[in-house]
Each structure stands twice: as C-alpha cells, then as structure tokens.
Protein backbone atom coordinates (compact mmCIF):
# COMPACT_ATOMS: atom_id res chain seq x y z
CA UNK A 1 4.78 -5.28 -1.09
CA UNK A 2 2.83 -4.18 2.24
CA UNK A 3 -0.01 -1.65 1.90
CA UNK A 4 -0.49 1.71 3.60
CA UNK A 5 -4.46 2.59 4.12
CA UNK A 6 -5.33 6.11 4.98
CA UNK A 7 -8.24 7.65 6.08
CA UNK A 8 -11.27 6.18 4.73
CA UNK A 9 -9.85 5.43 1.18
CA UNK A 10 -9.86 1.49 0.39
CA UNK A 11 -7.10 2.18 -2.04
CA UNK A 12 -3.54 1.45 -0.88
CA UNK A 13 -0.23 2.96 -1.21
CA UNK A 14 2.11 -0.06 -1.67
CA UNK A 15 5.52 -0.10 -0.63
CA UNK A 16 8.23 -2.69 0.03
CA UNK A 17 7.87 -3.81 3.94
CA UNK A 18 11.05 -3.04 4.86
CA UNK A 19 10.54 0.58 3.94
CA UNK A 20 6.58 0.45 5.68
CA UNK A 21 8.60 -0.88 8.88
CA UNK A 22 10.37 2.39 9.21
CA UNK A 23 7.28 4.43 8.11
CA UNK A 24 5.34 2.89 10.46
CA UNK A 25 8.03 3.02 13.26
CA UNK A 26 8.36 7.16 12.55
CA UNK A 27 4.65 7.58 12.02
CA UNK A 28 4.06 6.20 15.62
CA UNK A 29 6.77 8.10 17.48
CA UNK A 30 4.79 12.09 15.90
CA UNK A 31 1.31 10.53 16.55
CA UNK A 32 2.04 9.82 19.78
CA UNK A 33 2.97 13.29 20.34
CA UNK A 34 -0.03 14.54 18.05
CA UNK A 35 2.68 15.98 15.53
CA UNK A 36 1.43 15.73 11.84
CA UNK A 37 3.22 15.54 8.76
CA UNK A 38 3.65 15.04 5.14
CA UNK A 39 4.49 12.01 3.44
CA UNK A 40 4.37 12.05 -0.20
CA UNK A 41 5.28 8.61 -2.34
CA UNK A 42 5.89 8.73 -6.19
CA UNK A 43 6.99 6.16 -8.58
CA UNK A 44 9.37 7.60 -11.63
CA UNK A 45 9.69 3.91 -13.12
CA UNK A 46 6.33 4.79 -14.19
CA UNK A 47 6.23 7.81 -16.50
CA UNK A 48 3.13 10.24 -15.77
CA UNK A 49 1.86 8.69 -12.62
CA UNK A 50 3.06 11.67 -10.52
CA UNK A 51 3.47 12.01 -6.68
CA UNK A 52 0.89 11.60 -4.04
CA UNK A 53 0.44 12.98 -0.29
CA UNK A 54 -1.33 12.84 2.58
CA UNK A 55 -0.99 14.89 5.75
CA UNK A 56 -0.81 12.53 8.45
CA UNK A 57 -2.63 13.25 11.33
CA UNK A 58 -3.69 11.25 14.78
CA UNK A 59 -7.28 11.67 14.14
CA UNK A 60 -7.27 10.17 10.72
CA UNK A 61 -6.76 6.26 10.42
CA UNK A 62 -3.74 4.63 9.59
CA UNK A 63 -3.30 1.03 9.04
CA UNK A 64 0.03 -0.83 7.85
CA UNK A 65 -0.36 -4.21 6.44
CA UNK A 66 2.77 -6.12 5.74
CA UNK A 67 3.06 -9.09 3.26
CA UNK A 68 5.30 -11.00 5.57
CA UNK A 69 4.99 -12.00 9.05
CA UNK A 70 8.57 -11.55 10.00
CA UNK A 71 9.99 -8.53 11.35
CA UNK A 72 12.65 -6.62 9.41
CA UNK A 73 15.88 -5.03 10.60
CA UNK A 74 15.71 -1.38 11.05
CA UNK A 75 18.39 0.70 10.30
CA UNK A 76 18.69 3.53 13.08
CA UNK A 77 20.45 6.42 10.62
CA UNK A 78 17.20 5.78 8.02
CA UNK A 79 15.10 6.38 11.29
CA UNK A 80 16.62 9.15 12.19
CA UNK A 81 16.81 10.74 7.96
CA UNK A 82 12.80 10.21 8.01
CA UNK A 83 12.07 11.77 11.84
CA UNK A 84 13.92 14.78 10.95
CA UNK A 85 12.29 14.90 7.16
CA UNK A 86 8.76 14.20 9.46
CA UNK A 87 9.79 17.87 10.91
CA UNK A 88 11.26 19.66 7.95
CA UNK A 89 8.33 22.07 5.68
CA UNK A 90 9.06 19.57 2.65
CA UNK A 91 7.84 16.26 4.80
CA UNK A 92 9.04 12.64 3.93
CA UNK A 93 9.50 12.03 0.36
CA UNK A 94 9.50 8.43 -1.11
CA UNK A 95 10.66 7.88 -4.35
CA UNK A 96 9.31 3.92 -5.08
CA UNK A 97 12.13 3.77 -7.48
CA UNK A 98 14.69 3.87 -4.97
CA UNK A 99 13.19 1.06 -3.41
CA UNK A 100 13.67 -2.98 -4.49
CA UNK A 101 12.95 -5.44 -1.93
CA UNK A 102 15.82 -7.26 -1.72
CA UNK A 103 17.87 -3.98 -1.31
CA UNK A 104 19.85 -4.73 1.47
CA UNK A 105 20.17 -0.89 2.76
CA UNK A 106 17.70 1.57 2.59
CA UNK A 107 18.02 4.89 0.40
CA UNK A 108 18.02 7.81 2.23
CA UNK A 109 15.12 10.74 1.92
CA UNK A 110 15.49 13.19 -0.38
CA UNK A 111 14.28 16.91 -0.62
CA UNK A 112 11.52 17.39 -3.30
C-alpha cells in the first residue's frame, strides 16, 4: 500500500500503488494547469469509518510515496474515467473496497 500525504497532516491516506500511479498521474496533469479538485477515498469493508476529502489544490503539498520501486502499467480509459471525474461537481471518488492489489484491472469511478 503507497501513502498519499496532504497538506501539513502526517497522517496518510493509503491506497494500493497501482491506483496512487493513476492518482498521481491525473493530479499532475490539473496542477499543472492550477485546476483543483475533489478527491474523496472511503473504505466500506470497514463499517462506520466513513468517507474522507480533500480539495486538491497547487498551493497545498502533495506527496505520493509508493511501496514498490517499480513502475506500474497504466491503463489509459481509467485515466481518462478519473480526469473527467477531476472536472465533474462530484470529484474523484475512491471506494478502497474496489481496490485489491493484485487486481489486474482497475475499477472504474463511481458517482457518490
């Protein structure tokens, strides 16, 4: 599991790296071009814990930190799903559930 550090908090979101590698891949193309969004992450395996955002935005630190070393595959239709989520009211939405590492394909965003 990579972590995702935000602003000044020293508490990570964690997510599988294949699924950071497209974050941070998307997250680098609207920063660029000073375009913020929402990204919110929740986990249903766990009951109660909820959903979490943050509004990303170029003048607040971001910093990806994979487990492994290697780079993943990216898959180009995922890429495009989360760019046009980036620009949609709703934001990216990550459901942790949808996500085990050795998944070979991504899951698609869905709408909150």
């Amino acid at each position: 599991m990579g972590r995702l550090y935000y602003g000044s908090s020293t508490e990570p979101i964690e997510m599988p790296d294949r699924l950071m590698a497209h974050l941070k891949l998307v997250a680098s193309s609207k920063l660029r071009r000073s375009e913020s969004f929402t990204l919110t992450c929740k986990d249903s395996t766990i009951p109660g814990a909820g959903r979490e955002t943050i509004w990303v935005h170029c003048s607040i630190p971001l910093r990806f930190v994979f487990d492994s070393a290697e780079n993943v595959n990216l898959d180009r239709a995922y890429l495009e799903e989360l760019a046009r989520a980036a620009t949609s009211t709703v934001g990216i939405v990550i459901d942790m559930a949808d996500w085990i590492e050795a998944r070979p394909e991504p899951v698609l965003v869905r709408a909150a």
